[in-house]
Protein backbone atom coordinates (compact mmCIF):
# COMPACT_ATOMS: atom_id res chain seq x y z
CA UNK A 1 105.72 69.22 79.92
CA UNK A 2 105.69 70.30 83.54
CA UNK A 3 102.61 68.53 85.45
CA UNK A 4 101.43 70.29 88.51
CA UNK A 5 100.20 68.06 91.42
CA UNK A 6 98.06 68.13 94.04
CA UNK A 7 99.29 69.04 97.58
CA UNK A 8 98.06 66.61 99.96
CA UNK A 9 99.21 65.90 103.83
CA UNK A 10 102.67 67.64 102.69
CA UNK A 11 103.25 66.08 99.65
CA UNK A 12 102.62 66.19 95.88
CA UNK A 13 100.01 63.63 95.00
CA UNK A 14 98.81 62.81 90.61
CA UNK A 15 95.75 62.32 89.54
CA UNK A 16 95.16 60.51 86.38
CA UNK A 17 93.19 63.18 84.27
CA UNK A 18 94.84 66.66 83.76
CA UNK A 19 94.14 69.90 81.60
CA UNK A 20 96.51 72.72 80.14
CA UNK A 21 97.70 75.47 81.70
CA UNK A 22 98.01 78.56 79.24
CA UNK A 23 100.85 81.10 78.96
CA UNK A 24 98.51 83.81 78.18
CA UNK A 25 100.93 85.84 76.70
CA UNK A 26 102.02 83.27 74.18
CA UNK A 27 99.37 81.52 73.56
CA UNK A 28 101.20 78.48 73.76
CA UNK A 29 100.44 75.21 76.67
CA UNK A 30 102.82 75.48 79.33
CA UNK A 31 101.71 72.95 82.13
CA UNK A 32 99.56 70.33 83.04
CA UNK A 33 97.54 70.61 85.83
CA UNK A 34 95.91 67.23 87.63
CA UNK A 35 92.44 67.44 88.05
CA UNK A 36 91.34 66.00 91.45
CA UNK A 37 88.09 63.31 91.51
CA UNK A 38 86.07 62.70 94.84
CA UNK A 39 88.89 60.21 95.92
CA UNK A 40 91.25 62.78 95.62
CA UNK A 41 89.10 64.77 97.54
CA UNK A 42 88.71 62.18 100.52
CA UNK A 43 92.41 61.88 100.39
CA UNK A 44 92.82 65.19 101.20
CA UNK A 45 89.88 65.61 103.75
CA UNK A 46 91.26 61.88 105.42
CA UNK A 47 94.84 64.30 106.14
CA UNK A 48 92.86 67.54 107.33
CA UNK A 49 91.17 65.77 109.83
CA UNK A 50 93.75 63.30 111.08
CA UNK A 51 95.82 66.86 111.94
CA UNK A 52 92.82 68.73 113.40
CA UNK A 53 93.56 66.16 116.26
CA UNK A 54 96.37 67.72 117.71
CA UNK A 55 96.43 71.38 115.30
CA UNK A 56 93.41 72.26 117.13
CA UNK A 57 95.24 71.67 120.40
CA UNK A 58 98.12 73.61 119.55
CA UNK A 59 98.60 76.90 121.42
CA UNK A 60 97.97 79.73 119.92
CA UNK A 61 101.85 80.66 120.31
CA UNK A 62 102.47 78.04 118.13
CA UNK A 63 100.16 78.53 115.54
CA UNK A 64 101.33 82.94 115.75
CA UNK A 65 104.95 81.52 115.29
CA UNK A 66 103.90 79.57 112.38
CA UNK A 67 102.23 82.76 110.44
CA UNK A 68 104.77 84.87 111.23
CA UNK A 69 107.03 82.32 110.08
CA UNK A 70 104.55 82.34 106.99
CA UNK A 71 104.45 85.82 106.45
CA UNK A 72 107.99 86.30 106.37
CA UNK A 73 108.65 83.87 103.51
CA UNK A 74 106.15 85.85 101.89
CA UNK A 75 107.99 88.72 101.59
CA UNK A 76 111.09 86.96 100.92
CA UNK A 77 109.46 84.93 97.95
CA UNK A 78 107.23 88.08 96.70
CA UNK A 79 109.08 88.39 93.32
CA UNK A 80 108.62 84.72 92.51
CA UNK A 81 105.47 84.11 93.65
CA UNK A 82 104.69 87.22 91.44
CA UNK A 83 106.61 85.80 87.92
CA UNK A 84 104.42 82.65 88.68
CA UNK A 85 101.13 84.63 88.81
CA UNK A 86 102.21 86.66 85.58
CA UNK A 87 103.07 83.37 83.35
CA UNK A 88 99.68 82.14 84.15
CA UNK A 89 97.01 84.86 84.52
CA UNK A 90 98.55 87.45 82.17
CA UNK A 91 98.44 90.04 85.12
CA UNK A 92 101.85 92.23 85.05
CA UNK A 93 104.34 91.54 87.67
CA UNK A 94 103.64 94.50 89.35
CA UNK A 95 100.11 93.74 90.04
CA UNK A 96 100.72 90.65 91.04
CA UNK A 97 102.87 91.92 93.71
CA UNK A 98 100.20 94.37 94.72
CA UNK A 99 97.82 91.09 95.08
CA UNK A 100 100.62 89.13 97.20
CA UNK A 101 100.29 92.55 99.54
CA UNK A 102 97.07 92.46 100.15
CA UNK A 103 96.98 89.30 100.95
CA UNK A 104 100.01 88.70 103.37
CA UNK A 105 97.84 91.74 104.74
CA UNK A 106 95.55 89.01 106.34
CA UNK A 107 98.32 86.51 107.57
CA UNK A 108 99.55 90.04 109.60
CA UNK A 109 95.96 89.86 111.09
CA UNK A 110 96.32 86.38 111.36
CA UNK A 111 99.21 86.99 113.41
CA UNK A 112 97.64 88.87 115.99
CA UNK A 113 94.45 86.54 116.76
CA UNK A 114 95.78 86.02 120.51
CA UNK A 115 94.00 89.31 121.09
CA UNK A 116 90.81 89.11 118.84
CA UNK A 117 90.05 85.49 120.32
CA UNK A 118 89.99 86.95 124.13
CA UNK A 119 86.63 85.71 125.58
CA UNK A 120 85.11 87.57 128.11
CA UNK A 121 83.80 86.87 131.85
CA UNK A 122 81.28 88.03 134.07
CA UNK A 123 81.80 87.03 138.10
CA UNK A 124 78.86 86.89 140.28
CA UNK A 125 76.21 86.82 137.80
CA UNK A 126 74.70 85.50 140.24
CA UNK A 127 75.17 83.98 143.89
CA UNK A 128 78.23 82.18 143.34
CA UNK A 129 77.79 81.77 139.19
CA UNK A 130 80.18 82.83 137.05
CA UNK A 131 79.89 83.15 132.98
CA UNK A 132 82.51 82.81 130.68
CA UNK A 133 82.65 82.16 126.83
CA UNK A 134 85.50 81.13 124.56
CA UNK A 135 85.29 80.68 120.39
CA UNK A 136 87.09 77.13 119.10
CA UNK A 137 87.68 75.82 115.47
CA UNK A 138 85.16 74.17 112.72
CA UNK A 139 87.48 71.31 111.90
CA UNK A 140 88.33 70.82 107.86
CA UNK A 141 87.21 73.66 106.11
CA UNK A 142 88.05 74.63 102.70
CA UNK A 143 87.92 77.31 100.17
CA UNK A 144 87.15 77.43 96.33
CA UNK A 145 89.03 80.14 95.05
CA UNK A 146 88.85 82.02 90.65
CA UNK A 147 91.69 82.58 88.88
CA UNK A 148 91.93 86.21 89.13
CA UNK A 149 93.70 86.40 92.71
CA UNK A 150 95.41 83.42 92.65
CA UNK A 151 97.23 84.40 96.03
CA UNK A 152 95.15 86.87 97.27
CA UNK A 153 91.83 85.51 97.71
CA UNK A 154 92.77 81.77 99.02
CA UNK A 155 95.01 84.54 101.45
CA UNK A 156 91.68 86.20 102.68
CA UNK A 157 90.81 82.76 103.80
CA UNK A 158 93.65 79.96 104.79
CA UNK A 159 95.41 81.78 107.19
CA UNK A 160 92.45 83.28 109.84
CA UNK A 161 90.97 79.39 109.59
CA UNK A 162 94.54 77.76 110.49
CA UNK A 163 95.31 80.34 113.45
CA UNK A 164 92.07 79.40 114.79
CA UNK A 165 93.00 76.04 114.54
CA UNK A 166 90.73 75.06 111.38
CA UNK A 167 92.72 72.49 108.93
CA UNK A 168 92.44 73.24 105.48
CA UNK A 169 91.66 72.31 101.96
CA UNK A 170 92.08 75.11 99.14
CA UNK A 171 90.72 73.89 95.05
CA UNK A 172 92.19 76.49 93.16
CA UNK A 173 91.45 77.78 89.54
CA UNK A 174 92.75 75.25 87.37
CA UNK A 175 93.67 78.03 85.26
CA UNK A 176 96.29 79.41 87.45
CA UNK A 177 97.15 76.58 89.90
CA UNK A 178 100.41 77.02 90.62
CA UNK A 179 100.86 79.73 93.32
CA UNK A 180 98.67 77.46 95.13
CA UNK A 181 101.38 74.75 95.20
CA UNK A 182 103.72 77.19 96.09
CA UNK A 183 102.04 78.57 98.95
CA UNK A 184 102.03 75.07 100.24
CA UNK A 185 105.66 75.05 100.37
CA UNK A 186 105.75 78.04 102.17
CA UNK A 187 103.86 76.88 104.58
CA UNK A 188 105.67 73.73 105.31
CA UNK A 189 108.97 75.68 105.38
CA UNK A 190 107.22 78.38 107.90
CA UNK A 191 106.53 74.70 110.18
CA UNK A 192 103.15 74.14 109.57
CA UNK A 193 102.38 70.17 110.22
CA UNK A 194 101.70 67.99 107.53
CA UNK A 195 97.44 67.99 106.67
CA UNK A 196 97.01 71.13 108.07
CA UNK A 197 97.12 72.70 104.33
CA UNK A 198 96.19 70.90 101.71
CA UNK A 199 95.61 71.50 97.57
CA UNK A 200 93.57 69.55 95.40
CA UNK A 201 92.93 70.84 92.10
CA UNK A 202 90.65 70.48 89.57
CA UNK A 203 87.59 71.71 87.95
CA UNK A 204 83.46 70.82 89.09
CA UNK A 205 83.91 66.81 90.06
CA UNK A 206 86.78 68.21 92.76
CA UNK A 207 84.32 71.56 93.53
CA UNK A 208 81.03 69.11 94.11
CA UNK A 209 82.89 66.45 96.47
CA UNK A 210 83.59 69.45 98.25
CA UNK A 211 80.00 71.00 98.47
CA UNK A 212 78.59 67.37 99.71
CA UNK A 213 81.43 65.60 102.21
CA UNK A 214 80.60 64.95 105.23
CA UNK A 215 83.80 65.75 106.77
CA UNK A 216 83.78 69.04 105.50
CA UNK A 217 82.43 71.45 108.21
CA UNK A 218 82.39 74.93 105.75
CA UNK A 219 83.08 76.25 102.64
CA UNK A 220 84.41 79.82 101.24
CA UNK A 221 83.63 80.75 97.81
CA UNK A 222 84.58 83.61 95.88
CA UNK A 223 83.46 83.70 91.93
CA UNK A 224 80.34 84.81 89.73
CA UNK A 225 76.89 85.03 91.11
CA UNK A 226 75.73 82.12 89.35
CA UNK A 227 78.39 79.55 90.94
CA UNK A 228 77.88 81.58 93.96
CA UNK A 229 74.26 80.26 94.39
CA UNK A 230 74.93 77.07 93.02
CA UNK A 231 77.75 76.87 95.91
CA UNK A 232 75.86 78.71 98.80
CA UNK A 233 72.73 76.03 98.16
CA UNK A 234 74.27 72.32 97.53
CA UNK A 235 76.78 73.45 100.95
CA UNK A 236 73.78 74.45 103.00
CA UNK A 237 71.98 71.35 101.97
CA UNK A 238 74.56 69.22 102.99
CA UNK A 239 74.56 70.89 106.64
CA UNK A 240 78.01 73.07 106.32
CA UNK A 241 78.57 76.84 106.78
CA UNK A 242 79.32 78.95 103.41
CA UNK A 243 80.51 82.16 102.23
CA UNK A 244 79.76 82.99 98.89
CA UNK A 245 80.89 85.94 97.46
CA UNK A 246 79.46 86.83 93.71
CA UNK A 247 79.51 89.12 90.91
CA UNK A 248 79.41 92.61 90.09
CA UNK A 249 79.26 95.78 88.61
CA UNK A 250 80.79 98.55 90.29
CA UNK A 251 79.84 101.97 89.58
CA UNK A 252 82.15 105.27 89.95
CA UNK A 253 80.21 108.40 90.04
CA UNK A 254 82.05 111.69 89.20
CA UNK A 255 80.57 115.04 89.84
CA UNK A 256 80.83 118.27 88.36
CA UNK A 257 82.91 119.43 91.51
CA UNK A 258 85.35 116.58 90.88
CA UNK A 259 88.94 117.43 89.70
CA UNK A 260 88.73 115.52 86.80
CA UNK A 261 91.86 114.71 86.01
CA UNK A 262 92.27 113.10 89.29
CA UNK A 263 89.51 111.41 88.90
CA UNK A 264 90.01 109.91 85.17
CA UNK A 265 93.52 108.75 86.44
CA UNK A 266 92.05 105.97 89.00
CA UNK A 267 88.79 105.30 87.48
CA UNK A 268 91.31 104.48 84.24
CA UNK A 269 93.61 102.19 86.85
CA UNK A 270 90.48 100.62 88.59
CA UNK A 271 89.02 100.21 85.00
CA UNK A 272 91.87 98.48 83.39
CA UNK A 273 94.10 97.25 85.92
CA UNK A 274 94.52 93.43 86.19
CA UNK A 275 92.52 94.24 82.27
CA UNK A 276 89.32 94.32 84.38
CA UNK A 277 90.02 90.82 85.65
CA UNK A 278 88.64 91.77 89.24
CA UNK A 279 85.68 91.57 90.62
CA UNK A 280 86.48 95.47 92.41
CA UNK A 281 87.09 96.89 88.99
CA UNK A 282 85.49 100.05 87.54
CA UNK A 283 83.06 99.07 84.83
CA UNK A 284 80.97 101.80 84.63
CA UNK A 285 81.89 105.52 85.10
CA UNK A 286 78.52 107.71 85.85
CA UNK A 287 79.11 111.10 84.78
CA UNK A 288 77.04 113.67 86.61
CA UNK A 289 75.28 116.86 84.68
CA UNK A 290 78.40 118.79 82.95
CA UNK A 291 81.13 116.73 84.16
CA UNK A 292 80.21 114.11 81.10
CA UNK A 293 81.91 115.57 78.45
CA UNK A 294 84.97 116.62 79.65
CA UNK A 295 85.23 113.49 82.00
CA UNK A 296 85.18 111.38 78.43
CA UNK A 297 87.78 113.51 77.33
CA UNK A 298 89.78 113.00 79.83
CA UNK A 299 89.06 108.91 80.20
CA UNK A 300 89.85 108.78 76.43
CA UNK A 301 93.14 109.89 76.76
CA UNK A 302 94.48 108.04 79.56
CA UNK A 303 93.00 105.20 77.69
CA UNK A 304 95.13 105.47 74.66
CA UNK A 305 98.14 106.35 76.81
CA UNK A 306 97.66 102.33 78.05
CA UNK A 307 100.61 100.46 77.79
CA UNK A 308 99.72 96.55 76.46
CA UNK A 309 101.85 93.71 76.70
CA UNK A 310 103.44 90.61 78.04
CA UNK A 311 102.94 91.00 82.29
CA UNK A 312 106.66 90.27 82.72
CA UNK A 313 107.60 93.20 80.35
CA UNK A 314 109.53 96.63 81.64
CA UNK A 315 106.56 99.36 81.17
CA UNK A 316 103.70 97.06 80.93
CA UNK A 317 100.03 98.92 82.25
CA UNK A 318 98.13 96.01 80.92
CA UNK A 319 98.35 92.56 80.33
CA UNK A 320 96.29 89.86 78.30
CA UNK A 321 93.26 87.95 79.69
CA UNK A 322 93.57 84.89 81.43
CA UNK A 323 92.02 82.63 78.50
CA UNK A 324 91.27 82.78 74.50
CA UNK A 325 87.43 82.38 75.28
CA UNK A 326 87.93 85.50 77.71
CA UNK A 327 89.06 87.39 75.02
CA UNK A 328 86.70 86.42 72.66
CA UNK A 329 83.69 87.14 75.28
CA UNK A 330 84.98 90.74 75.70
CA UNK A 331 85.64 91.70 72.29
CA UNK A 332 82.31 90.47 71.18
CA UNK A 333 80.77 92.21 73.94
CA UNK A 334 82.18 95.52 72.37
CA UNK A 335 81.05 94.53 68.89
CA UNK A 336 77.32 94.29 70.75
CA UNK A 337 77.68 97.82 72.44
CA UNK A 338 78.33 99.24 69.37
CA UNK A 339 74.95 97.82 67.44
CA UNK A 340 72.56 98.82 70.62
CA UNK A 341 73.78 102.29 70.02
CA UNK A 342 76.66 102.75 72.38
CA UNK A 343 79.65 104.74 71.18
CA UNK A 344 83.03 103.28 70.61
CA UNK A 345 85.26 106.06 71.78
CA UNK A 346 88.19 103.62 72.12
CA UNK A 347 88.13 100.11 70.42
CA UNK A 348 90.44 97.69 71.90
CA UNK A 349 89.55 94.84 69.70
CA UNK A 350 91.94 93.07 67.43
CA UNK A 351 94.80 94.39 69.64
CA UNK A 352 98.11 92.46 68.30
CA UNK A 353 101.16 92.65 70.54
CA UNK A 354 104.76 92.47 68.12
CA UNK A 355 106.20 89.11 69.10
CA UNK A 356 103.04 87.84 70.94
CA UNK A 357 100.51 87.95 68.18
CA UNK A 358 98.82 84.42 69.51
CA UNK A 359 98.67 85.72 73.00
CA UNK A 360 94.88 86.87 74.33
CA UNK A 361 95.41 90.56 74.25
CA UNK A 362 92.71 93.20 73.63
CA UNK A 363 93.17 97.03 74.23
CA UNK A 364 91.23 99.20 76.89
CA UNK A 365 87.95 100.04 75.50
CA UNK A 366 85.46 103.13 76.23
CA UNK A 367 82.10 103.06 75.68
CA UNK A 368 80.24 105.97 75.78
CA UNK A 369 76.17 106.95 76.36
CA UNK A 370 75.85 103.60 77.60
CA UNK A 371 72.04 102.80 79.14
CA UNK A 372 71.02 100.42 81.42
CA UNK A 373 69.20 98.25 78.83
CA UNK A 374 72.11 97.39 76.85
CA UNK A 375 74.07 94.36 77.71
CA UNK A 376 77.32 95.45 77.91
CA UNK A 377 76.09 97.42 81.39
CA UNK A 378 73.86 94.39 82.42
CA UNK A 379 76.29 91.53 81.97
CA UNK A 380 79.66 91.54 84.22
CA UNK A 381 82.38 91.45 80.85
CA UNK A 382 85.38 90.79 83.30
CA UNK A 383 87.41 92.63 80.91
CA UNK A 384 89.26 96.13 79.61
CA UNK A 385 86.12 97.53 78.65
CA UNK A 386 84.71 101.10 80.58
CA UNK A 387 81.07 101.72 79.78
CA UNK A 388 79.89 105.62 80.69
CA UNK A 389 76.31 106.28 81.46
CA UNK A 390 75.36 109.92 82.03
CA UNK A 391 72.86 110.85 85.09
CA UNK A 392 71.26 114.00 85.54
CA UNK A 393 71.90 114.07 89.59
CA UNK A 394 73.20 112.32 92.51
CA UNK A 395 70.35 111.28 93.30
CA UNK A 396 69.48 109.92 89.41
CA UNK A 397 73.07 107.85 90.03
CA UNK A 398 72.33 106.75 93.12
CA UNK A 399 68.89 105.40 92.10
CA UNK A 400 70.76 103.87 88.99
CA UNK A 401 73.36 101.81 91.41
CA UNK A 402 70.36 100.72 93.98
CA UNK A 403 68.30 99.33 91.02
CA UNK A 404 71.56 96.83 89.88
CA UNK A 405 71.08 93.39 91.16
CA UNK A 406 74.82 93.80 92.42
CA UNK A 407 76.43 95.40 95.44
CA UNK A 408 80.12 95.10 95.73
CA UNK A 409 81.69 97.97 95.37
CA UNK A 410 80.94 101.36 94.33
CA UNK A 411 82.99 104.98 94.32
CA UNK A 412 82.08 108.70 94.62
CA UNK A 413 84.51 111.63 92.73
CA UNK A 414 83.74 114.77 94.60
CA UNK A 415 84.93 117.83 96.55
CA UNK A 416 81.65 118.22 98.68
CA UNK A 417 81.11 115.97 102.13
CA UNK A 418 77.66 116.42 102.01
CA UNK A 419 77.49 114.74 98.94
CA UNK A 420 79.64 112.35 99.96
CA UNK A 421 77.80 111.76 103.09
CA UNK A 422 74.81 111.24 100.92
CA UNK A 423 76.03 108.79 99.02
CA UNK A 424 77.56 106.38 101.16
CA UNK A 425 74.39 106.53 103.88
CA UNK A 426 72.22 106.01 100.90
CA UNK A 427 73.44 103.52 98.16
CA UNK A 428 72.87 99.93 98.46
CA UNK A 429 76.37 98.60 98.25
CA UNK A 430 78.49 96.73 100.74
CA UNK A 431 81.84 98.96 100.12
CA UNK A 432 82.19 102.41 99.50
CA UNK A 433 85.12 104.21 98.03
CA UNK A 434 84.98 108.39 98.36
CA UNK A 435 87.70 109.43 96.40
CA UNK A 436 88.80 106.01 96.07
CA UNK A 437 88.07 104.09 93.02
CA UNK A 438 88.81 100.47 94.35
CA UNK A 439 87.67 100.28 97.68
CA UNK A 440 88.74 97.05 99.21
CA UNK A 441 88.88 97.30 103.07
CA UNK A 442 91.57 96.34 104.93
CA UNK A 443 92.06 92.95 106.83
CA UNK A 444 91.14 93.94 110.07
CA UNK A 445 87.50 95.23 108.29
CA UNK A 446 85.93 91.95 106.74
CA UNK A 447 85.33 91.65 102.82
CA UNK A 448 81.80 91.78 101.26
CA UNK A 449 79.22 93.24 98.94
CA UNK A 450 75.23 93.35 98.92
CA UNK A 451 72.12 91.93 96.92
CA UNK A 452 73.99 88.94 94.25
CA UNK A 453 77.46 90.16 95.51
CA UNK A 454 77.17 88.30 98.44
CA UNK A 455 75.02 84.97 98.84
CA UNK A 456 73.89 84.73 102.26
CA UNK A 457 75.18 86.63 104.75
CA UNK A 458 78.81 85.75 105.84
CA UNK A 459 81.30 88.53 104.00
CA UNK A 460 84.83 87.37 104.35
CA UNK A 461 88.36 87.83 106.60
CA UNK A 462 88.54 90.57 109.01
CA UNK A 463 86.04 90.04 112.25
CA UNK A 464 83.50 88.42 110.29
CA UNK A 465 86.37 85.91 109.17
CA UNK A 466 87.04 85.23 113.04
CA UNK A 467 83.68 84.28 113.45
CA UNK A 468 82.82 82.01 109.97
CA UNK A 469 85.89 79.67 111.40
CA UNK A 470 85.04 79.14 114.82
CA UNK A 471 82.15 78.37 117.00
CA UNK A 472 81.26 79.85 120.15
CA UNK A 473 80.76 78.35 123.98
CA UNK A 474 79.89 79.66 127.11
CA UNK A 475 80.14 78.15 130.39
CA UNK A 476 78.27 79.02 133.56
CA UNK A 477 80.14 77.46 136.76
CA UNK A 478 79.46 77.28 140.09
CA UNK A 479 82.20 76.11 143.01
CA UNK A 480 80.08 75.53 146.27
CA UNK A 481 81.92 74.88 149.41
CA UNK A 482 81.63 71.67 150.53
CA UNK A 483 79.78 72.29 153.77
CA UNK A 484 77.30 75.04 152.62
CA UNK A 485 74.35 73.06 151.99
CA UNK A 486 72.30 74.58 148.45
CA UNK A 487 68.97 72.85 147.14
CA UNK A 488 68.07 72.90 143.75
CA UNK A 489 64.60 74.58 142.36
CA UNK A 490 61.87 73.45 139.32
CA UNK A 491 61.37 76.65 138.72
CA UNK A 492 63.47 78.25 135.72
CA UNK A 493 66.93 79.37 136.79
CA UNK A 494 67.08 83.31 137.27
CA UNK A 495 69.96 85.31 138.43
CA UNK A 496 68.15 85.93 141.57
C-alpha cells in the first residue's frame, strides 16, 4: 500500500497517523495518505521562513524564470497529472485536464508580474520631495485547498504568492492528495529552492495549526460556507490576512427568447460536469414564463443521453463522486425532493456501472417544480442533481437569486441585451455568465462571489491576488544640497 508523504523543504517527510485514499471508481483503498499534526506543521513553517530570507530577495527575473520553467512542465506533465486527479476524485480525464488549464492559466499571469508590480512616482510633489511606492511579500503564507480542484484551486493561489516572493505552505484535501505532491516536484524540477513550496497534509489538527501560528502571515481558503467562517474568524483572531471563499447555489435563468437547445446543452454540462462536484456548477435552472416546459424537455433528454462511468474510460460524460458518504448525501437528497412534492423527471439513484458496481456512482438527476422551501434548493447537494424552479419574469428570477444567502455565480439564456443588461446590473452575485453557463473569469480578473460565497472581502488570483500577497510602501525623499540651508517647521507638513 502506497503511503503518500508530506512535502516539506524539498523532501518527503511521514507522519505517524494516516487515512485511505479511495479509488472512487472501485470502491476499493488505494493509498495512504499521512496526516500532518501541529509539529508537522512547524516543520514546514520552520522551512518557509528560513527561504523567505533570500526568496524574497530574489529578482523578479529569477522568480519569472522559475514559473515559466513551472508552467512548461505543466504542459508537458498534463496527461499525468490528469490520470492522478481521475484515480482519486472520480472526475474524467478530460475534465481534469480542463482543471490543469485553468489553472496553469494563473502561473501564465504569474509569469508576467514584472509589469503588474510597477510602482509609480510622482517628482516634485513638492519643493524638492519626491513620492514613490513599491508592493513587497507577506512572508509564509499558505492555502487550504477541497478536493474538487485538486490542481486548480491550490493553482489560483501558490504561484501569484511565490512570484511575489511569498514562501508557501499548501494542506490539501486528504481525499485527493496526490497532485499536490506532484506539483511539488514540478516545482523543484522548474528550480524553485528548497522551503519555498511546501505540503503538509492532513485533515482539522493540520488546518487549525495553520489558522493559529504565529509564523503564518495569511491564509487562502476555498470550501463550504460553514468552514469558510470558521476559517475567516480563528485566522483574523490570530492577526493574519484571509480569503475565504464559500458555498453556493448558482442559478441559470433561461428566457422564452432563448434558443433552447443551446441553452439545455451547457446548463446540462455546467449541471453535471465534474457530477456537480464544483462549486460553479448549475444547480438550479429558472425557467422563465413559456420557456418551462419545453426547456424540461429538452434538459431531460440531454440528461439521459449522459454517459456514466469510470473517469479514465473512452466516452465517459460523468464520473462517480469523490466519496461513499457523497453519494449517499445526494441520493438521499433526491429521495427528499421527491416527498416535498418535487418531480423526479430523471432519477439517478441506484446507478450501477458493469464492472464497477462498488464504485460511488449515481446518474444525473432532474428535478422539476422545485420551490424555494424545499431542501434540495436550500442546501448546496454538491452532486448530479438539476433542480428547475419556474418564475413568472425576469424580474420574479432575479428577486429569487437576490433573496439566496449565496452569490457565486449565476447565468442568463437570452437573445435580448436589454435583458441581459438588466440582469447583470441588477442581481446580487459576484460573477455573471450571459450566455455562459459557468462563468469563471479569467486569471488576469480575480475570483469571487457575494453574501456566504465570499467571507470577508478578499476574492482570489487576478489583481486582487497581487494585492492579498503583498504589502504596500511609499517613500517620500528629499536630497538637499549640501550648502542650501532648509529649517524645519511644527506646523503639519503640506506640499506648499
Amino acid at each position: 500500500m502506497t503511503t503518500i508523504p508530506h512535502w516539506i523543504n524539498g523532501s518527503p517527510a511521514l507522519s505517524a497517523d494516516t487515512a485511505p485514499v479511495f479509488n472512487p471508481a472501485t470502491g476499493a483503498e488505494q493509498a495512504r495518505v499521512v496526516l500532518g499534526s501541529s509539529a508537522d506543521v512547524d516543520a514546514a513553517v520552520a522551512a518557509a521562513a528560513t527561504a523567505f530570507v533570500t526568496w524574497s530577495e530574489s529578482s523578479l527575473s529569477q522568480r519569472t524564470q522559475v514559473m515559466f520553467a513551472f508552467r512548461q512542465l505543466l504542459v508537458e506533465h498534463e496527461e499525468e497529472l490528469g490520470r492522478i486527479i481521475s484515480a482519486e476524485h472520480g472526475k474524467t480525464v478530460d475534465d481534469a485536464r480542463g482543471e490543469i488549464t485553468r489553472g496553469r492559466e494563473v502561473v501564465e499571469y504569474a509569469c508576467g508580474l514584472g509589469d503588474v508590480l510597477k510602482g509609480s512616482f510622482s517628482d516634485q510633489v513638492s519643493r524638492g520631495i519626491d513620492v514613490h511606492n513599491f508592493r513587497q511579500p507577506l512572508g509564509v503564507v499558505a492555502g487550504i485547498t477541497p478536493f474538487n480542484f485538486p490542481a486548480m484551486v491550490p493553482l489560483w493561489m501558490h504561484p501569484i504568492a511565490i512570484a511575489t516572493g511569498n514562501t508557501f505552505i499548501l494542506k490539501p484535501s486528504e481525499r485527493d492528495p496526490s497532485a499536490a505532491n506532484f506539483v511539488a516536484e514540478l516545482y523543484r524540477r522548474a528550480g524553485l529552492p528548497d522551503g519555498v513550496f511546501n505540503v503538509v497534509h492532513g485533515g482539522k489538527d493540520a488546518v487549525d495549526a495553520i489558522l493559529t501560528h504565529p509564523g503564518i502571515e495569511a491564509v487562502s481558503f476555498v470550501g463550504s460556507t460553514p468552514i469558510a467562517k470558521y476559517v475567516h474568524e480563528q485566522a483574523t483572531s490570530h492577526g493574519k490576512r484571509v480569503q475565504a471563499l464559500g458555498g453556493a447555489k448558482n442559478h441559470a435563468v433561461v428566457l422564452p427568447d432563448a434558443d433552447l437547445e443551446f441553452a439545455a446543452n451547457h446548463i446540462t454540462a455546467g449541471a453535471y460536469g465534474s457530477a456537480g462536484e464544483r462549486c460553479m456548477a448549475v444547480s438550479v435552472a429558472v425557467a422563465v414564463g413559456e420557456a418551462a416546459d419545453g426547456l424540461v424537455e429538452v434538459l431531460t433528454s440531454k440528461a439521459r443521453e449522459i454517459t456514466v462511468g469510470p473517469g479514465d474510460a473512452p466516452g465517459t460524460d460523468m464520473g462517480p463522486l469523490v466519496t461513499k458518504a457523497a453519494q449517499e448525501r445526494v441520493e438521499n437528497a433526491v429521495a427528499t425532493a421527491a416527498t416535498q412534492g418535487a418531480t423526479v423527471v430523471v432519477d439517478g439513484r441506484g446507478l450501477k456501472v458493469d464492472g464497477h458496481e462498488e464504485g460511488f456512482f449515481t446518474g444525473p438527476s432532474l428535478l422539476d417544480h422545485v420551490t424555494t422551501e424545499m431542501d434540495a434548493y436550500k442546501e448546496e447537494l454538491f452532486g448530479p442533481v438539476l433542480a428547475v424552479i419556474r418564475a413568472e419574469s425576469l424580474d420574479e428570477a432575479i428577486d429569487l437569486i437576490n433573496a439566496n444567502p449565496y452569490g457565486n455565480g449565476t447565468a442568463l439564456f437570452t437573445a435580448s441585451g436589454e435583458a441581459a443588461r438588466r440582469f447583470q446590473r441588477n442581481v446580487k452575485v459576484g460573477m455573471i455568465g450571459v450566455n455562459v453557463p459557468v462563468p469563471v473569469p479569467m486569471s488576469y480578473y480575480s475570483f469571487g462571489g457575494w453574501k456566504d460565497s465570499l467571507i470577508g472581502d478578499n476574492p482570489i488570483h487576478g489583481p486582487e491576488g497581487i494585492r492579498f500577497y503583498t504589502r504596500p510602501k511609499v517613500v517620500t525623499t528629499r536630497w538637499p544640497q549640501q550648502a542650501q540651508p532648509i529649517t524645519a517647521g511644527f506646523n503639519f507638513p503640506t506640499s506648499n
